[in-house]
C-alpha atoms as a PDB file:
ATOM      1  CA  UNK A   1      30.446 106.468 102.852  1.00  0.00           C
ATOM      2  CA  UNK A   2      29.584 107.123  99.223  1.00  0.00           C
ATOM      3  CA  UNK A   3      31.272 103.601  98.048  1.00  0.00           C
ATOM      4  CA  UNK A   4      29.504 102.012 100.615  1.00  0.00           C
ATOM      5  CA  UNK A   5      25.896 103.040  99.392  1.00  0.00           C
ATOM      6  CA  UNK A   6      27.252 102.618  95.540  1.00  0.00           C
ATOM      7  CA  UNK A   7      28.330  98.918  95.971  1.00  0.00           C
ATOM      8  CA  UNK A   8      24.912  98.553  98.164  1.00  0.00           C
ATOM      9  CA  UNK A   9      22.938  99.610  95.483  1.00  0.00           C
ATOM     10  CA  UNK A  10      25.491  97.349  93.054  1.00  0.00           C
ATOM     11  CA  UNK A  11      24.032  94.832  95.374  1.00  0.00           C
ATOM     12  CA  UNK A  12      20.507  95.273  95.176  1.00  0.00           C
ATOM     13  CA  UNK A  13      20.652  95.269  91.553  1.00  0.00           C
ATOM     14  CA  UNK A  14      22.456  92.438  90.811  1.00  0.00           C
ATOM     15  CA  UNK A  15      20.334  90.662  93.082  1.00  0.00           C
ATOM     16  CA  UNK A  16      17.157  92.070  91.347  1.00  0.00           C
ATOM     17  CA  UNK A  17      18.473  90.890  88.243  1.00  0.00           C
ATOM     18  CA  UNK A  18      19.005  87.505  89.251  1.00  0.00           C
ATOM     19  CA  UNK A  19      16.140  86.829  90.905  1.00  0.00           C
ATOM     20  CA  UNK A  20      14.584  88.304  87.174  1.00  0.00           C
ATOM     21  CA  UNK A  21      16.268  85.737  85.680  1.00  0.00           C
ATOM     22  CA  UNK A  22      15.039  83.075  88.122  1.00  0.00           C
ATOM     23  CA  UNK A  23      11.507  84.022  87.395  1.00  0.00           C
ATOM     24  CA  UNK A  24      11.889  84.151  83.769  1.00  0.00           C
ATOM     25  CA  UNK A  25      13.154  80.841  83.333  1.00  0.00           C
ATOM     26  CA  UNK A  26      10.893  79.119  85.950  1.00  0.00           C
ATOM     27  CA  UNK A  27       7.912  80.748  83.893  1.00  0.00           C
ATOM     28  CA  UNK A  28       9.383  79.621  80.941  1.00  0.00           C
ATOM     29  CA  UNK A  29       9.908  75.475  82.197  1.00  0.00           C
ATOM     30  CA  UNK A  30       6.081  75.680  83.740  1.00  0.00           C
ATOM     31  CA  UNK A  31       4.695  76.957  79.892  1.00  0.00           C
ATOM     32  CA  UNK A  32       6.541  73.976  79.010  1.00  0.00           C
ATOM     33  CA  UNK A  33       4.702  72.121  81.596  1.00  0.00           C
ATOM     34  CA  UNK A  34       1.416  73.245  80.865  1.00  0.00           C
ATOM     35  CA  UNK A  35       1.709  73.058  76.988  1.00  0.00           C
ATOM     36  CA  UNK A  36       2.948  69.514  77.449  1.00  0.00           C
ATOM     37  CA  UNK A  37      -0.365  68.659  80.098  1.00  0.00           C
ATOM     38  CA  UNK A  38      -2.536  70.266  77.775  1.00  0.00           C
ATOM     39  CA  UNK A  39      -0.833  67.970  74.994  1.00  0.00           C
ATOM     40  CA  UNK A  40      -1.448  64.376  77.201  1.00  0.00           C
ATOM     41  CA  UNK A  41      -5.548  65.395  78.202  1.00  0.00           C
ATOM     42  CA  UNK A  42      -5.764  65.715  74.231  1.00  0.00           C
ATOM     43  CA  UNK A  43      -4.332  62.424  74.143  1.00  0.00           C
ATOM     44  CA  UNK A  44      -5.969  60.925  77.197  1.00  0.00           C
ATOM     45  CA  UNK A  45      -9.234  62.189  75.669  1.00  0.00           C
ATOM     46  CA  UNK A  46      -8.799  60.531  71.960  1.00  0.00           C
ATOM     47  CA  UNK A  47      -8.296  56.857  74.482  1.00  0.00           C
ATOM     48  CA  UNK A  48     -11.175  57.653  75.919  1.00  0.00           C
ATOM     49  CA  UNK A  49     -13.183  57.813  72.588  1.00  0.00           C
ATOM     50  CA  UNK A  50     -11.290  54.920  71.084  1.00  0.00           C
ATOM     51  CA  UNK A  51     -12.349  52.502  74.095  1.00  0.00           C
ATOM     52  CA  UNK A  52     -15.532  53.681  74.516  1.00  0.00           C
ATOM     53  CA  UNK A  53     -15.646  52.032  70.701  1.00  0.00           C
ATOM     54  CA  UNK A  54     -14.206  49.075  71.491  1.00  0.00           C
ATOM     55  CA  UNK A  55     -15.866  48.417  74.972  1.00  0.00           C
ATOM     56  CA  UNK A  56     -18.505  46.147  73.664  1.00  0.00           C
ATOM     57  CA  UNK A  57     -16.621  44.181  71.460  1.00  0.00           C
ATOM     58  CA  UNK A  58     -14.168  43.507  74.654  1.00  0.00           C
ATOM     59  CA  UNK A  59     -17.012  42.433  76.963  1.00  0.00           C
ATOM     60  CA  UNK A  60     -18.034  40.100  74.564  1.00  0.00           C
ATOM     61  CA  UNK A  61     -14.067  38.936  74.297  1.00  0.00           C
ATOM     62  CA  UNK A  62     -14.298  38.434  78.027  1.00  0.00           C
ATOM     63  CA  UNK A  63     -17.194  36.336  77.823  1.00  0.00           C
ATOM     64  CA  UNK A  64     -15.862  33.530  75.211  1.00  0.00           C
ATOM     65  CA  UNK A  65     -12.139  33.815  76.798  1.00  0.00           C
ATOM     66  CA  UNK A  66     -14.126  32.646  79.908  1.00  0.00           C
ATOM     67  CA  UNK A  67     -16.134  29.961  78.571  1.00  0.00           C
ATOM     68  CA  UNK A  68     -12.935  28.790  76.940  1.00  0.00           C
ATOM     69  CA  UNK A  69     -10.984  28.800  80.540  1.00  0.00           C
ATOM     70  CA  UNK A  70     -14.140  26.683  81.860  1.00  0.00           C
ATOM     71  CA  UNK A  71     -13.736  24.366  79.349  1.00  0.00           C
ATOM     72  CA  UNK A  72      -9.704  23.878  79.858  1.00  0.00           C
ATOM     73  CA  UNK A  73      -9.655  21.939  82.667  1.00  0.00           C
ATOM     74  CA  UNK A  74     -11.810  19.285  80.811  1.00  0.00           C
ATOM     75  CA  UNK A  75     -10.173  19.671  77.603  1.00  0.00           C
ATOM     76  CA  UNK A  76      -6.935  19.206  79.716  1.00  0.00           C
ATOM     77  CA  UNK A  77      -8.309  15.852  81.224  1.00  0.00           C
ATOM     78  CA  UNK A  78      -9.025  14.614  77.464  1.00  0.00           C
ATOM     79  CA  UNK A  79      -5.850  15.475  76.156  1.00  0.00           C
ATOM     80  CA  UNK A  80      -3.739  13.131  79.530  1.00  0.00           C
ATOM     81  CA  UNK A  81      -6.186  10.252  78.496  1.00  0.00           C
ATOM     82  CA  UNK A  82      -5.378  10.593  75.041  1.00  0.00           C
ATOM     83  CA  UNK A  83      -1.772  10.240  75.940  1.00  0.00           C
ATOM     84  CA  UNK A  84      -1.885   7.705  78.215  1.00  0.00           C
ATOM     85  CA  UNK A  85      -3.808   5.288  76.383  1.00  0.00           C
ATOM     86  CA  UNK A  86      -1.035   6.013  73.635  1.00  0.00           C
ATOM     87  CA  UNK A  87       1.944   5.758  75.098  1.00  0.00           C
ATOM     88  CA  UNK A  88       3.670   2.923  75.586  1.00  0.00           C
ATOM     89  CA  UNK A  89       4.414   1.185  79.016  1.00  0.00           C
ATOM     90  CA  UNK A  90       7.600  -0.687  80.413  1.00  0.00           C
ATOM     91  CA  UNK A  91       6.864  -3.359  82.385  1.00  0.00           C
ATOM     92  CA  UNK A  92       7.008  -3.424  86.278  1.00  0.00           C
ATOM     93  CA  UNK A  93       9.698  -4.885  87.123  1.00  0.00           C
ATOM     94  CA  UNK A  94       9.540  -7.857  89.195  1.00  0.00           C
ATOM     95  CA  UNK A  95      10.832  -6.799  92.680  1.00  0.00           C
ATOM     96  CA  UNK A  96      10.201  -2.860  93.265  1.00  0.00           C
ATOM     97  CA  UNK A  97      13.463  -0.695  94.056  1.00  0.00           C
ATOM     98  CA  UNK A  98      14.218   0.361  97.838  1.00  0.00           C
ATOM     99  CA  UNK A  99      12.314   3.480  98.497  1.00  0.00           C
ATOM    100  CA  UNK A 100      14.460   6.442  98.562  1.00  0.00           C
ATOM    101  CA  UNK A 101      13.409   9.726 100.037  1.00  0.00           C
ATOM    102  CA  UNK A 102      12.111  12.414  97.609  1.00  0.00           C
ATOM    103  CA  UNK A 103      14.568  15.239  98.739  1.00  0.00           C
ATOM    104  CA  UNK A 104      17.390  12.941  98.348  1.00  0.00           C
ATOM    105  CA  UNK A 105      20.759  12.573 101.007  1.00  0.00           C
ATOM    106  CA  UNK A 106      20.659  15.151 103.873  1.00  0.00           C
ATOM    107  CA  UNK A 107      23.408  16.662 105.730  1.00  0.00           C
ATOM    108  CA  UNK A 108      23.171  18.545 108.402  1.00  0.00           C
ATOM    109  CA  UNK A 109      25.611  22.141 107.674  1.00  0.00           C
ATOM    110  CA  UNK A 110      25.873  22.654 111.741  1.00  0.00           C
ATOM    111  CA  UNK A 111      29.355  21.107 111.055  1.00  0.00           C
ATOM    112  CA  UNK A 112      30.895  23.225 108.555  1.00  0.00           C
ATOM    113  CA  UNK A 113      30.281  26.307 110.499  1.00  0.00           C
ATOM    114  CA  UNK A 114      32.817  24.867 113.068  1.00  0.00           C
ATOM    115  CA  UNK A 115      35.346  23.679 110.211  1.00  0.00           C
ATOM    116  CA  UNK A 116      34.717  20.098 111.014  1.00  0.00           C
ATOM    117  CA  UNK A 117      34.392  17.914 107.779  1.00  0.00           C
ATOM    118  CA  UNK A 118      33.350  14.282 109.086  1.00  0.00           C
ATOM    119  CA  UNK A 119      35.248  11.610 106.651  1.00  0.00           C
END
């Protein structure tokens, strides 16, 4: 009976020690953590500061970026004519080609699915 209580308490210890160890190194990766957190709201504060800077200056970006995408469209329009007017033309040709669907020659696949190639 003696062994029995000795390798119990063998037991208990060991298991007290490892769950010591656990605890220790799971405190030890959450300081990590935390140091690391503390670390990024230093960080996240210093961007705060920096845009609260630069926030007018951006509004005001934002403003002429959209008068300039107002004025594209236009500007766009201008710059087609331009070409146009430059480039030169071939002439039409007397008798128009056959009109020809966009998507050209269709086939229909139902075939192939069977093995059946038509000739």
């Amino acid at each position: 009976m003696t062994l029995l209580v000795v390798l119990t308490l063998v037991d208990i210890l060991l298991l007290v020690a490892g769950l010591a160890f656990y605890l220790y190194w799971v405190g030890t990766l959450l300081t990590r953590i935390a140091d690391n957190l503390e670390d990024c709201a230093q960080t996240v504060r210093t961007i705060v500061g920096h845009a609260e800077l630069i926030e007018p200056g951006v509004e005001h970006i934002n403003a002429t970026g959209g008068v300039v995408a107002g004025a594209l469209p236009l500007l766009y329009g201008m710059a087609e004519e331009i070409v146009a007017d430059v480039t030169p033309r071939e002439p039409a040709p007397a008798e128009p080609p056959p009109a020809r669907p966009a998507s050209g020659l269709r086939r229909s696949r139902l075939t192939d699915a069977v093995g059946y190639a038509p000739k």
